[in-house]
N, C-alpha and C. Protein backbone atom coordinates (compact mmCIF):
# COMPACT_ATOMS: atom_id res chain seq x y z
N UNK A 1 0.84 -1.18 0.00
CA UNK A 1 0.00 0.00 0.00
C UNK A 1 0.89 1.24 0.00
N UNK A 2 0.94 2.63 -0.42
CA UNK A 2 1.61 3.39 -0.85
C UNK A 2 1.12 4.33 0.15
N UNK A 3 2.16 5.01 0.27
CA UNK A 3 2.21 6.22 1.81
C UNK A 3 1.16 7.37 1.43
N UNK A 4 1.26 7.39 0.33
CA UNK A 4 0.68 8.83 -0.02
C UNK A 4 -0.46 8.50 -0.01
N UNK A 5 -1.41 9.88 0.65
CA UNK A 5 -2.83 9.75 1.23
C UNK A 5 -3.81 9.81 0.28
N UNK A 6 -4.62 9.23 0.52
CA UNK A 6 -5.73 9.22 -0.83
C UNK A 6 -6.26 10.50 -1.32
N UNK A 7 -6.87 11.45 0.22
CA UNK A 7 -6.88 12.33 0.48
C UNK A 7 -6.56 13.28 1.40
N UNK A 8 -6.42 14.55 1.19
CA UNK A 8 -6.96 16.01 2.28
C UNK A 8 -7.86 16.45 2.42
N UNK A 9 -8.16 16.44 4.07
CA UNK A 9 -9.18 17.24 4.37
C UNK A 9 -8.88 18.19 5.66
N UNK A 10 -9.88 19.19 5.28
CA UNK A 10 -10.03 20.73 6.36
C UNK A 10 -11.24 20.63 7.15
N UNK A 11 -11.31 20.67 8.02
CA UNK A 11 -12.08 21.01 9.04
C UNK A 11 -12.23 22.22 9.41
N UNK A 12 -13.09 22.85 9.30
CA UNK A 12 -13.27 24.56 9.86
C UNK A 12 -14.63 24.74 10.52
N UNK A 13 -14.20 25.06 11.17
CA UNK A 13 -15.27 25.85 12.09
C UNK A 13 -14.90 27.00 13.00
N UNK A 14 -15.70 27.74 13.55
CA UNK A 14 -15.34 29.75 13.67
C UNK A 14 -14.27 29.61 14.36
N UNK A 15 -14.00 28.82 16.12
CA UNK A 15 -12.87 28.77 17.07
C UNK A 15 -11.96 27.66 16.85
N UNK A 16 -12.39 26.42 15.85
CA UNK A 16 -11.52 25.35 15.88
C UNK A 16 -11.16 24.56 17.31
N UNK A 17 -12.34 24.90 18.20
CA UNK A 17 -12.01 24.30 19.51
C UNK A 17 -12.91 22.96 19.73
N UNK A 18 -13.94 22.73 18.86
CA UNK A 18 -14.91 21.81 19.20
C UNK A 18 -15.48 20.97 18.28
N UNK A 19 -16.60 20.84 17.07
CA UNK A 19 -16.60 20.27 15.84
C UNK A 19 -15.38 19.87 15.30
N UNK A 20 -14.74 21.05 14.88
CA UNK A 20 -13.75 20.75 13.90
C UNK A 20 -12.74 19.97 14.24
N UNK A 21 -12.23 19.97 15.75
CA UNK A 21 -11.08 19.16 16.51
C UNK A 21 -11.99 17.79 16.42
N UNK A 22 -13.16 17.67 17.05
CA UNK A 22 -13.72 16.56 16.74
C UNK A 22 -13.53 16.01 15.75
N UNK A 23 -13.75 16.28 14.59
CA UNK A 23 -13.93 15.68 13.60
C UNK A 23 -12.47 15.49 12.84
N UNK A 24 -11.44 16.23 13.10
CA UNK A 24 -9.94 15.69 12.75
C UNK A 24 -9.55 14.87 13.74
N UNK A 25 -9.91 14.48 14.98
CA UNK A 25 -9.53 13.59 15.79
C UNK A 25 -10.34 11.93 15.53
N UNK A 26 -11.61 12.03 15.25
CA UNK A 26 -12.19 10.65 14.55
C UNK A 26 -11.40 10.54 12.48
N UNK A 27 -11.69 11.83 12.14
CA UNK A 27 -11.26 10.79 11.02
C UNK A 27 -9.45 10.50 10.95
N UNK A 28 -8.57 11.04 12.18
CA UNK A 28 -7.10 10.34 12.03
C UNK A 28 -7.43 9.42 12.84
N UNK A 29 -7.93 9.21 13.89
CA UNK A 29 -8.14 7.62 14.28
C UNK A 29 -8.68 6.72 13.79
N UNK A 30 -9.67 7.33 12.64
CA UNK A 30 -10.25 6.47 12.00
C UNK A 30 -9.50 5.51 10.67
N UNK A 31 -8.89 6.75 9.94
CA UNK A 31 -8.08 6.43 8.61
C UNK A 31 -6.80 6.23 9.17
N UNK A 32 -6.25 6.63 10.11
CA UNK A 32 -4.65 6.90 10.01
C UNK A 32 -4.23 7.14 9.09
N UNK A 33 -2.96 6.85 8.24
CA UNK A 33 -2.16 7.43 7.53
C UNK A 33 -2.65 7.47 6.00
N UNK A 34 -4.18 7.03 5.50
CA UNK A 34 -4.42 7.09 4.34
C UNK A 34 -5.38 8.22 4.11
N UNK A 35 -5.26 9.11 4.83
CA UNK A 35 -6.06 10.26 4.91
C UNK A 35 -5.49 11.65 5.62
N UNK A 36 -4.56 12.56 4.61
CA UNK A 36 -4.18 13.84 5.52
C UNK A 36 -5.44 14.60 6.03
N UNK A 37 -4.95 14.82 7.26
CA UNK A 37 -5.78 15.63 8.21
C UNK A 37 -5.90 16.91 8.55
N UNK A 38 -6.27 17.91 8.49
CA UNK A 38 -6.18 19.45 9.10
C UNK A 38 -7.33 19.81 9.80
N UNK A 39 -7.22 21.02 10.85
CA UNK A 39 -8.24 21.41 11.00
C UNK A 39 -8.04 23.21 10.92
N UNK A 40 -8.77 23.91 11.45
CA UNK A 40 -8.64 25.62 11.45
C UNK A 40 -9.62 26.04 11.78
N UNK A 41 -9.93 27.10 12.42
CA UNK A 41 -10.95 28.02 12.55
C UNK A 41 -10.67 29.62 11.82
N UNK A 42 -12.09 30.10 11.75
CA UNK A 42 -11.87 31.69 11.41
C UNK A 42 -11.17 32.59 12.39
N UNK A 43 -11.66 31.97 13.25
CA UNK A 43 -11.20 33.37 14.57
C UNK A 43 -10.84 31.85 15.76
N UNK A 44 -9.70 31.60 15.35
CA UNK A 44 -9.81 30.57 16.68
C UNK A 44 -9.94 31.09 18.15
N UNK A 45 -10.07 29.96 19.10
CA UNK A 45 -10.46 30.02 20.54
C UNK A 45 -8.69 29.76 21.22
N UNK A 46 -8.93 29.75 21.98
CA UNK A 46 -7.20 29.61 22.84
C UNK A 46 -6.85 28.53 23.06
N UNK A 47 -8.42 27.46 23.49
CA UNK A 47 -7.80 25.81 23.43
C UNK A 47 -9.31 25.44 23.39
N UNK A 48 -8.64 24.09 23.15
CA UNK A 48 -10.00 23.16 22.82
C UNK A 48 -10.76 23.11 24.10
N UNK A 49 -12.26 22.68 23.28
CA UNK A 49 -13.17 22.89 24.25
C UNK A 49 -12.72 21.70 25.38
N UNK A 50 -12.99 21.92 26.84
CA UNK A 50 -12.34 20.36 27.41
C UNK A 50 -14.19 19.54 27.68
N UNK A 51 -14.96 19.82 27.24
CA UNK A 51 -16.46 19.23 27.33
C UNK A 51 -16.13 18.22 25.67
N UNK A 52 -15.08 19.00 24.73
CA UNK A 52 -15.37 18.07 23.67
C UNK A 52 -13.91 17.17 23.97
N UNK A 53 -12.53 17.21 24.65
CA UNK A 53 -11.77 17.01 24.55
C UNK A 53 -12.17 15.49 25.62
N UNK A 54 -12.87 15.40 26.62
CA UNK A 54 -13.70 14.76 27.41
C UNK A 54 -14.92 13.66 26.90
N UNK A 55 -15.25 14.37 25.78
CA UNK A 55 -16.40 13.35 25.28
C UNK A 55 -15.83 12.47 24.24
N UNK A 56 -14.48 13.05 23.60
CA UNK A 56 -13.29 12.12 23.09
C UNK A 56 -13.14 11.10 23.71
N UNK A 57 -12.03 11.81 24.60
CA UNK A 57 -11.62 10.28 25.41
C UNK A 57 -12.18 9.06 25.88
N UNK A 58 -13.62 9.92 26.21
CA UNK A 58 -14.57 8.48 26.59
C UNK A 58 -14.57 7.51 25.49
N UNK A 59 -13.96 7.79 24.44
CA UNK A 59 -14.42 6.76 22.76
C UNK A 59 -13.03 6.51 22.21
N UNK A 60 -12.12 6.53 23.45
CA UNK A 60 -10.73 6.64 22.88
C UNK A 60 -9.92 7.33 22.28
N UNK A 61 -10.47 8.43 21.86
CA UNK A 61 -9.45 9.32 20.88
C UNK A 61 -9.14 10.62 21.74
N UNK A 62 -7.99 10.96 21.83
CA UNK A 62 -6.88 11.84 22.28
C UNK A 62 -7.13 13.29 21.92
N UNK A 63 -7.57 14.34 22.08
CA UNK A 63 -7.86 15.36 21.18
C UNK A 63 -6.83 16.73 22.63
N UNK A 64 -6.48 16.18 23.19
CA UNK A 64 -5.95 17.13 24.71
C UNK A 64 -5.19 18.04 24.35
N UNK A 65 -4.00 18.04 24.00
CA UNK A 65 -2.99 18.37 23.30
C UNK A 65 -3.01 19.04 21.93
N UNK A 66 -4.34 19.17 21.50
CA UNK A 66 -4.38 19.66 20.50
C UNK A 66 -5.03 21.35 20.54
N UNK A 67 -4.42 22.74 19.15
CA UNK A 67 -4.53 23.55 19.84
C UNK A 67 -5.13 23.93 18.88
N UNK A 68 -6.04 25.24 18.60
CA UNK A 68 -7.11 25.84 17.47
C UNK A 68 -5.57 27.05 16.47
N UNK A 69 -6.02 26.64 15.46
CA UNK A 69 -5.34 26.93 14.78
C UNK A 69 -6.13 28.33 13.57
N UNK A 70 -5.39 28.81 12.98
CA UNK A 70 -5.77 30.05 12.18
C UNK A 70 -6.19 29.34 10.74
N UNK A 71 -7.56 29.50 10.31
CA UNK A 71 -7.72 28.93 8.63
C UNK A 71 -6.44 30.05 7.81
N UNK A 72 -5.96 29.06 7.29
CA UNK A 72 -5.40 29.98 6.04
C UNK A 72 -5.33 29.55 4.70
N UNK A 73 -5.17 30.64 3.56
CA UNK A 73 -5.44 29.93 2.45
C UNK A 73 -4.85 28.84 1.61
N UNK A 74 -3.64 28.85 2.33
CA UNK A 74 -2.67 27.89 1.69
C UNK A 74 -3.36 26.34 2.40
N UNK A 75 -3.63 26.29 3.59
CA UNK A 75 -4.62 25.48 4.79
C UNK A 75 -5.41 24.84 3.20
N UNK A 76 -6.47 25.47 3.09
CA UNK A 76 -7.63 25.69 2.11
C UNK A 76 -6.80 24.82 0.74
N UNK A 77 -6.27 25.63 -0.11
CA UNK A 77 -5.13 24.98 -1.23
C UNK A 77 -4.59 23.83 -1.13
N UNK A 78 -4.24 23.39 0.12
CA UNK A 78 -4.37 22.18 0.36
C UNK A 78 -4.56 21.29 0.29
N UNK A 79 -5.89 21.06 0.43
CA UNK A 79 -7.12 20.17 0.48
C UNK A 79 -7.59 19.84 -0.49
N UNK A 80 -8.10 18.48 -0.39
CA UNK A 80 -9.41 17.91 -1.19
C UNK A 80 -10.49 18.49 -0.97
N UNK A 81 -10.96 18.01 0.27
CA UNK A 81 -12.39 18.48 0.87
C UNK A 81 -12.02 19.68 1.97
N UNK A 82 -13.16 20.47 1.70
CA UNK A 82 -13.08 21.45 3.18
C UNK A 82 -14.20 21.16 3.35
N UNK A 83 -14.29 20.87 4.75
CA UNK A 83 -15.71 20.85 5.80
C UNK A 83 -15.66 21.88 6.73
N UNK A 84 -17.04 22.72 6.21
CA UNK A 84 -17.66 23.91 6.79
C UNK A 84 -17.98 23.00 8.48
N UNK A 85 -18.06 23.69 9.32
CA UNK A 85 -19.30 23.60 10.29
C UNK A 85 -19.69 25.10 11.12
N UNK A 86 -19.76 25.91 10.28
CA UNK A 86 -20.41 27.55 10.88
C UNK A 86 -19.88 28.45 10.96
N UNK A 87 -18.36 27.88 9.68
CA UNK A 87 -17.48 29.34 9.67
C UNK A 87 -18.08 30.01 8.57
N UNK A 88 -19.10 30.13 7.95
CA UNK A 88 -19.91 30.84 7.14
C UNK A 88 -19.43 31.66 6.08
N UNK A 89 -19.26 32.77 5.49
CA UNK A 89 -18.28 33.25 4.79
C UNK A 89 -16.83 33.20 4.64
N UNK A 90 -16.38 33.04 5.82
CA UNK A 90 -14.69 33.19 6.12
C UNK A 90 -14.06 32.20 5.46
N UNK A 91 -14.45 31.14 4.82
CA UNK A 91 -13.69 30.14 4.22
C UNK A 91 -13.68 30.26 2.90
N UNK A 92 -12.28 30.42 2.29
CA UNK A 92 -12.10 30.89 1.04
C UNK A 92 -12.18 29.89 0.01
N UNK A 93 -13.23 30.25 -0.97
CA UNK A 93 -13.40 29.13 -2.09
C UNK A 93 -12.14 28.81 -3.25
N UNK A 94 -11.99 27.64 -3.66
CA UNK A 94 -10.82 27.64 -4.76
C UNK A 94 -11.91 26.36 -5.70
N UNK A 95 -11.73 26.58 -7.37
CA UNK A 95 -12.49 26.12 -7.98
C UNK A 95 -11.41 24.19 -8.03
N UNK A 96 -12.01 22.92 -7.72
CA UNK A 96 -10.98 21.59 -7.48
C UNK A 96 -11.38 21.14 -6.20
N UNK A 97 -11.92 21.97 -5.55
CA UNK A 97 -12.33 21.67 -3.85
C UNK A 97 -13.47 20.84 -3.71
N UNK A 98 -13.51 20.06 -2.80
CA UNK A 98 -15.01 19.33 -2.59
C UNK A 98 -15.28 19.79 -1.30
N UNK A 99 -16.97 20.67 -1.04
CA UNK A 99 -16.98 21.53 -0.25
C UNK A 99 -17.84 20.97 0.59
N UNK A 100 -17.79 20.64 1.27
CA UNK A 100 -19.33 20.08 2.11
C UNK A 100 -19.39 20.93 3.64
N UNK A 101 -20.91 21.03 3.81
CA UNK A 101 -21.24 22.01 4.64
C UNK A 101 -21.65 20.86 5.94
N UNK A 102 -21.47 21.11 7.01
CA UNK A 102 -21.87 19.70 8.06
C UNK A 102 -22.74 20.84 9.00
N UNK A 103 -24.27 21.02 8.83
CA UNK A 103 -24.53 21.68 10.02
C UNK A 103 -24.71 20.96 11.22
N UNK A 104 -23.82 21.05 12.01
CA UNK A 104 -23.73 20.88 13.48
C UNK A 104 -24.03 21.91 14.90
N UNK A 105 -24.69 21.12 15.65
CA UNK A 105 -24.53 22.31 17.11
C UNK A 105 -23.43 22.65 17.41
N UNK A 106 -22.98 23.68 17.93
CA UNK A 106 -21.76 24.23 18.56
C UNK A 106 -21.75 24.16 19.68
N UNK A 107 -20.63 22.60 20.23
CA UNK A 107 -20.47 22.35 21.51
C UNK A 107 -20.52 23.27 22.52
N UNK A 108 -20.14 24.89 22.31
CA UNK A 108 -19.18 25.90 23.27
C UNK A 108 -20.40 26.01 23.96
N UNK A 109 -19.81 25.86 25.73
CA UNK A 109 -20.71 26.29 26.70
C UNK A 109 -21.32 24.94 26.90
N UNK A 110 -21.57 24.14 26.26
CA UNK A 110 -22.32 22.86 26.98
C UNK A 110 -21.00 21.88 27.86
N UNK A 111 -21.95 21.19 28.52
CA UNK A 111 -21.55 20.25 29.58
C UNK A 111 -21.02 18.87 28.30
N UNK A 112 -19.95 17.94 28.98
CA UNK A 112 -19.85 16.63 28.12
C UNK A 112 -21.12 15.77 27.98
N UNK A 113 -21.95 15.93 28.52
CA UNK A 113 -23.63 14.63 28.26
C UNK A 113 -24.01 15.90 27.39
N UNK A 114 -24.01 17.03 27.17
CA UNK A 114 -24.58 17.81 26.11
C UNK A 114 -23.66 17.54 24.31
N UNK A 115 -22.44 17.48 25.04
CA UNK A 115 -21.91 17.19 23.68
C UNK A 115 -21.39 16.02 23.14
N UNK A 116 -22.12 15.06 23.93
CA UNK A 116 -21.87 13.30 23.35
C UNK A 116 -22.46 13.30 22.09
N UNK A 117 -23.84 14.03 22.01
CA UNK A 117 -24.39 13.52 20.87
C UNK A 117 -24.02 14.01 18.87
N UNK A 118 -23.48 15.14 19.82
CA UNK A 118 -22.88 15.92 18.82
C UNK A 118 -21.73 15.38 18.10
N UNK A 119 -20.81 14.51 19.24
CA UNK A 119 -19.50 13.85 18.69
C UNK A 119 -19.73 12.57 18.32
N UNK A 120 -21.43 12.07 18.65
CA UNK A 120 -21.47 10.91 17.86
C UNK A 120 -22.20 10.99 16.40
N UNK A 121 -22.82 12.23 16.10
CA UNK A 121 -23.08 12.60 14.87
C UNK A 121 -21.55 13.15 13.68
N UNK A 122 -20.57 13.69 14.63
CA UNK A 122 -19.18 13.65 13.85
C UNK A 122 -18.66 12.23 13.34
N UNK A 123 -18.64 11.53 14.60
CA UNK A 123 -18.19 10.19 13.86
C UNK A 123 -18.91 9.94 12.77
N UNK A 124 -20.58 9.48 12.99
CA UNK A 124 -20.89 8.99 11.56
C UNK A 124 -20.72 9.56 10.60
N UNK A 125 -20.62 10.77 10.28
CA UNK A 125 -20.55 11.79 9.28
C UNK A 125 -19.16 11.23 8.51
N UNK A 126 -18.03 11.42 9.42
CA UNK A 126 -16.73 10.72 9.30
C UNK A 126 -16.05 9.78 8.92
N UNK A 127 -17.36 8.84 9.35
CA UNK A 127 -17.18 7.00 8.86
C UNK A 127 -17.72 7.42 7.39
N UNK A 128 -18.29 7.95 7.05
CA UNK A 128 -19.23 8.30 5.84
C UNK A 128 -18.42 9.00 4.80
N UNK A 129 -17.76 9.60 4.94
CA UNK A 129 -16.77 10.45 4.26
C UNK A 129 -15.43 9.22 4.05
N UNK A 130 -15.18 8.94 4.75
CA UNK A 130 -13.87 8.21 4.66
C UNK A 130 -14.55 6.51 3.84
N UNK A 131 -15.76 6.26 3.68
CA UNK A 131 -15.82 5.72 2.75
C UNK A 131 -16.15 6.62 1.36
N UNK A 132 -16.94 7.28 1.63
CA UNK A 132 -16.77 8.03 0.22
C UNK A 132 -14.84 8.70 -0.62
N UNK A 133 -14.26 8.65 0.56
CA UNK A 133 -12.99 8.57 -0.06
C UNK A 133 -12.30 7.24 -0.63
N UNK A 134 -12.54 6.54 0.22
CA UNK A 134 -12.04 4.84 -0.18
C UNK A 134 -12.95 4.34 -1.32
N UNK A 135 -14.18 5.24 -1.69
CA UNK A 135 -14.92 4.22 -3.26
C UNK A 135 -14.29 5.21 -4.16
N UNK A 136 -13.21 6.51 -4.24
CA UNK A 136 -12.92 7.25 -4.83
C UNK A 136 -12.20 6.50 -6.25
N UNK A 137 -12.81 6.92 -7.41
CA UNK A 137 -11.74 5.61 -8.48
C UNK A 137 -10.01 6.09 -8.20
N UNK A 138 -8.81 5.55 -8.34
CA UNK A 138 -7.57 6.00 -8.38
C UNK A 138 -7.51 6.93 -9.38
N UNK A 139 -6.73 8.04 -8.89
CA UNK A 139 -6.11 9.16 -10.15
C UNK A 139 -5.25 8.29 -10.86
């Protein structure tokens, strides 16, 4: 099997502290190395939410250590897919991109039993994507 990833994907959402960490933390545990990973926000937050960093761990995946990062366009250029979740305008279009919009609740301010359900709607979304990458025909 060959190192190089099938695909890239972006995760964005406004602080990059909650969805979006979510959802780069299930699909690298999910794919590991056959899938590059990013995430970013518009206006990031200072650290991840610990209600989503908490509703991780309960499912095994590590998200602690991880910090909200600035979208940028090269971020964007990047990528295969960018996944919106409520950074709304701020994410810059490039014509090659596969854009998908994930409306999700925004963990910030809820308790971890508020945002279980939210990180179990990331996973499936995730499992879902990462087969739609794996039926991708080869370039």
């Amino acid at each position: 099997m060959s190192a190089t990833p099938l695909a890239s994907v972006l995760f964005v959402c406004v602080h990059n502290a909650g969805r979006s960490q979510m959802a780069a933390g299930f699909l690298s545990h999910l794919a590991g190395y056959r899938i590059e990973v990013r995430s970013a926000g518009s206006i990031p937050g200072e650290q991840v939410n610990p209600a989503a960093v908490e509703a991780m761990r309960e499912v095994g995946v590590d998200i602690a250590r991880r910090q909200p990062k600035l979208l940028t366009t090269e971020a964007v250029q990047a990528s295969d897919y960018v996944i919106t979740m409520g950074c709304g305008d701020a994410c810059p279009v490039f014509p090659g991109k596969k854009y998908l919009d994930w409306a999700l609740e925004d963990p910030a301010g809820k308790g971890v039993e508020s945002v279980r359900p939210i990180r179990d709607e990331i996973k499936a979304r995730v499992e879902k994507l990462i087969s739609e990458i794996d039926a991708r025909p080869e370039a």
